[in-house]
Protein backbone atom coordinates (compact mmCIF):
# COMPACT_ATOMS: atom_id res chain seq x y z
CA UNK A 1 179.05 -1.41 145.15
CA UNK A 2 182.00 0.44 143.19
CA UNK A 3 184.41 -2.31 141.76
CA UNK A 4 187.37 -0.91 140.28
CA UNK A 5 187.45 -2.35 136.29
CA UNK A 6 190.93 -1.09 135.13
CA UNK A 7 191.76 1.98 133.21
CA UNK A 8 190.12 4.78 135.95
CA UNK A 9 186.77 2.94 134.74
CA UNK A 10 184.67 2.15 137.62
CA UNK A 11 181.49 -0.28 137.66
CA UNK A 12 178.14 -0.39 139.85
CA UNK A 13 177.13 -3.75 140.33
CA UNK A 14 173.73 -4.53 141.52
CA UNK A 15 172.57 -8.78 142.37
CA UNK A 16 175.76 -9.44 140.39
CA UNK A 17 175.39 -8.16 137.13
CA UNK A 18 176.98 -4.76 136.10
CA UNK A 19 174.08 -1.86 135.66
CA UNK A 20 176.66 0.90 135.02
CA UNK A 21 180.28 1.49 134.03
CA UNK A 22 181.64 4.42 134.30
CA UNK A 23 184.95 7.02 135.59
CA UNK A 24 184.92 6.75 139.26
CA UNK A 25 183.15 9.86 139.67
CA UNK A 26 180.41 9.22 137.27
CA UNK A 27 179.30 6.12 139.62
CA UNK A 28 179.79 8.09 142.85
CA UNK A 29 177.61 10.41 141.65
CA UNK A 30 175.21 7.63 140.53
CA UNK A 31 175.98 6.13 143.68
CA UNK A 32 175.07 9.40 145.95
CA UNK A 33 172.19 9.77 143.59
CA UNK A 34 170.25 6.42 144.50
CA UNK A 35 171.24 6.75 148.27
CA UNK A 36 169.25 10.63 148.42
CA UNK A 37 165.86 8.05 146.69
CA UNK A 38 166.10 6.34 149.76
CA UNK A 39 166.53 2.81 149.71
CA UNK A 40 163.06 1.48 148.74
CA UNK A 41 163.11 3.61 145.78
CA UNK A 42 166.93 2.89 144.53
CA UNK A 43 166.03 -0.57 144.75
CA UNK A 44 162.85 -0.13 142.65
CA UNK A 45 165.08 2.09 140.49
CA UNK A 46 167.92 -0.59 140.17
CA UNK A 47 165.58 -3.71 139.72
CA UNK A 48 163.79 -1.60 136.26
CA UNK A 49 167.29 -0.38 135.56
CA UNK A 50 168.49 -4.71 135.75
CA UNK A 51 165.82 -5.69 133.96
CA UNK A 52 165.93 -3.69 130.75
CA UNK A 53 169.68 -4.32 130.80
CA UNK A 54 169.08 -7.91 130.93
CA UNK A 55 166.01 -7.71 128.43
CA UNK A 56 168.50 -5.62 125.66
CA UNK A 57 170.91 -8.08 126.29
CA UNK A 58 168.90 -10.44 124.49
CA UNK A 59 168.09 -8.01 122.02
CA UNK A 60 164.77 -6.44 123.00
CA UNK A 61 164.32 -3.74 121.48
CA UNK A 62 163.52 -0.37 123.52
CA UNK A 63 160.28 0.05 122.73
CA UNK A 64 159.71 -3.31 122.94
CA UNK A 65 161.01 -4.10 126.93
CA UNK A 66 158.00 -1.72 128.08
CA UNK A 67 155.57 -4.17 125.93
CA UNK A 68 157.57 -7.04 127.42
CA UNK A 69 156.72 -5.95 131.03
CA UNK A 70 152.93 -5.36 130.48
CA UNK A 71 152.87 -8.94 129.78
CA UNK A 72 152.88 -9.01 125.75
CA UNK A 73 154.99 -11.29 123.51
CA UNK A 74 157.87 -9.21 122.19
CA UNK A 75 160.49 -10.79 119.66
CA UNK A 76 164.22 -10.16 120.28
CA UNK A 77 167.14 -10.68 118.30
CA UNK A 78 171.18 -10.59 118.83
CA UNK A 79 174.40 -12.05 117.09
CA UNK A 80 176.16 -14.55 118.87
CA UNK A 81 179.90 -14.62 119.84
CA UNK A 82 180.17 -17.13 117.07
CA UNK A 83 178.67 -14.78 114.46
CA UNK A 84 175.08 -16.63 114.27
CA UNK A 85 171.98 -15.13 114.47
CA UNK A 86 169.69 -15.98 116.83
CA UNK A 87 166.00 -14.69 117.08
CA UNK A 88 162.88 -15.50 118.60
CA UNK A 89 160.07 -14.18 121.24
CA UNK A 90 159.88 -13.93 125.16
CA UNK A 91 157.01 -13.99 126.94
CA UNK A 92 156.26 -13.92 130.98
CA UNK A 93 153.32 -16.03 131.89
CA UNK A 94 153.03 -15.84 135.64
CA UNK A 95 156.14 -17.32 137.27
CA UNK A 96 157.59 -18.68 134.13
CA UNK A 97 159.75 -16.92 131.94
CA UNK A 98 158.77 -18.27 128.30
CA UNK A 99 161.58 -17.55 125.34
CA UNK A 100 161.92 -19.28 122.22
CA UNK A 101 163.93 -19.43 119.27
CA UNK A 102 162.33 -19.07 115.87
CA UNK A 103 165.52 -18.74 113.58
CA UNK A 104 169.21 -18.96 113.98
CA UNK A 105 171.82 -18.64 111.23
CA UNK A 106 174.25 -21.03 113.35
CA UNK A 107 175.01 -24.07 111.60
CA UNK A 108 178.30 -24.36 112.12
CA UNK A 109 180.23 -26.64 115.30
CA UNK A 110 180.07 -23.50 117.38
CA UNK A 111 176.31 -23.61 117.17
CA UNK A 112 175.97 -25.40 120.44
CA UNK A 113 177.99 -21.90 122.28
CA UNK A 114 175.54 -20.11 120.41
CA UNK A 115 172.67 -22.12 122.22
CA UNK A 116 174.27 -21.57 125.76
CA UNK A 117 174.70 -17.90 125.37
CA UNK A 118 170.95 -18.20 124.37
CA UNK A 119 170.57 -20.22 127.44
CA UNK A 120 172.75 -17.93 129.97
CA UNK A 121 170.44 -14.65 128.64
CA UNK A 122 167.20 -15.93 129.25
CA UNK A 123 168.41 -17.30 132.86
CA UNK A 124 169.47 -13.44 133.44
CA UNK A 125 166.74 -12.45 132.42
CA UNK A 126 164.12 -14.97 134.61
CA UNK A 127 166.69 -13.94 137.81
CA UNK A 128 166.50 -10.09 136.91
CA UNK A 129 162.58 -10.10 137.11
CA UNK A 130 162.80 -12.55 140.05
CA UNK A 131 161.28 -15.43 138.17
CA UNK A 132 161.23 -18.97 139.38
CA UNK A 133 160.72 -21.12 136.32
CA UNK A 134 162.17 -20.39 132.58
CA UNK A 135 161.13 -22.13 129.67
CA UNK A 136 163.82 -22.22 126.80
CA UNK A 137 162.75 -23.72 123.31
CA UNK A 138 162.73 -24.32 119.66
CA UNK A 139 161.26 -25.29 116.72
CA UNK A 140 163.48 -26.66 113.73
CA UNK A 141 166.83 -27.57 115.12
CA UNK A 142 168.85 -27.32 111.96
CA UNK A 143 172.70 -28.46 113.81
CA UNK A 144 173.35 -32.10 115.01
CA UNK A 145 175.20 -30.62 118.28
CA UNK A 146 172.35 -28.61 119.50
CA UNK A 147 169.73 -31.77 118.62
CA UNK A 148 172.04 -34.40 120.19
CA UNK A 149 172.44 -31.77 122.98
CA UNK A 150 169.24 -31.11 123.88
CA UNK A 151 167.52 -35.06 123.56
CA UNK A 152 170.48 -35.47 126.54
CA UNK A 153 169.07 -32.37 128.49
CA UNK A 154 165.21 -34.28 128.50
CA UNK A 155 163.72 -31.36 125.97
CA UNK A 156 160.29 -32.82 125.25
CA UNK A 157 158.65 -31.94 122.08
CA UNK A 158 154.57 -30.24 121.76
CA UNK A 159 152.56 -28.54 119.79
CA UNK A 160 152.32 -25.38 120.30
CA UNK A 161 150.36 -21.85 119.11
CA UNK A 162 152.12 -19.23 116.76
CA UNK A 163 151.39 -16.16 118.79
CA UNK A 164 149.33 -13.64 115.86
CA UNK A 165 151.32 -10.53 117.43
CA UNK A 166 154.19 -13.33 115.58
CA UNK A 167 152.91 -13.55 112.64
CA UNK A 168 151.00 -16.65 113.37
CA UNK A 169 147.50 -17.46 112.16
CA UNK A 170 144.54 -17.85 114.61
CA UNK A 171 144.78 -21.44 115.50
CA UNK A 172 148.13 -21.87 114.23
CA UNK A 173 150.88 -24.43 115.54
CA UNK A 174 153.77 -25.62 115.33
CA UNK A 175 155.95 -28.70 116.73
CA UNK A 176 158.77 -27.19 119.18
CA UNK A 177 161.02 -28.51 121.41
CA UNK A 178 161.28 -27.27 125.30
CA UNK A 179 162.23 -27.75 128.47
CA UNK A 180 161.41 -26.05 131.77
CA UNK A 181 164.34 -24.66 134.39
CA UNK A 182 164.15 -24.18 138.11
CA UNK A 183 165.79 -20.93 138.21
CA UNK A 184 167.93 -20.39 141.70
């Protein structure tokens, strides 16, 4: 669908996110382009275009989203609109959409924005690949908003393995928090 964005820029939007922006003829084209695949193919073509969007988003890099959709752990990182730092791995086990942060850099009273645009990519990303479950977690939480925040959300706490691709060491682990998401 062509939705007019201001300034003669034109957007395509595909399951409401926004997989291209361009001038208005730039997206017809695009536009003519995917109806001559044929519609089982554009939608193929629009679901890998939605996904690597969403997976970059997070801060996947390139190579890395290819690795990510064989099934591997790949690690991501991106800088919040508050300025913090934020990285960690993402993982798809089945139906579940696995992400967790290793390190942030927020420690200031905007860390808990920091944690919900942490918490909005991952959901894009579980809806992009048409996941049903996400699992967001943690290890040390180092700011008082995001611990008092997320003992009220019902994160439990486990033990879990350092993945070796990670860093870890075989039979490694380490205490994070998490919680599991019905994703609709």
């Amino acid at each position: 669908m062509n939705v007019p964005y201001g300034n003669f820029i034109t957007r395509l939007e595909y399951k409401g996110f926004t997989v291209f922006t361009g001038s208005k003829k730039q997206v017809d084209v695009l536009a003519k382009e995917l109806k001559e695949m044929g519609e089982e193919a554009a939608i193929k073509y629009l679901d890998n275009l939605l996904q690597k969007i969403t997976l970059r988003d997070i801060g996947v890099s390139e190579v890395a989203v290819s690795k990510f959709l064989l099934g591997e752990y790949v690690s991501f990182e991106f800088v919040s609109r508050t300025s913090g730092y934020v990285s960690g791995y993402i993982i798809k086990v089945g139906n579940l959409l696995r992400c967790h942060i290793f390190y942030t850099t927020d420690r200031s009273g905007k860390a808990l924005v920091t944690f919900m645009q942490y918490r909005t990519k991952v959901f894009n990303i579980a809806k992009s690949l048409n996941l049903t479950r996400a699992e967001l977690g943690g290890s040390t939480v180092i700011n008082n908003d995001v611990l008092k925040f997320i003992k009220n959300q019902q994160f439990d706490k486990k033990l879990m393995e350092v993945p070796e691709v990670l860093g870890g060491n075989p039979g490694e682990k380490m205490e994070v928090y998490f919680k599991e998401f019905e994703i609709k």
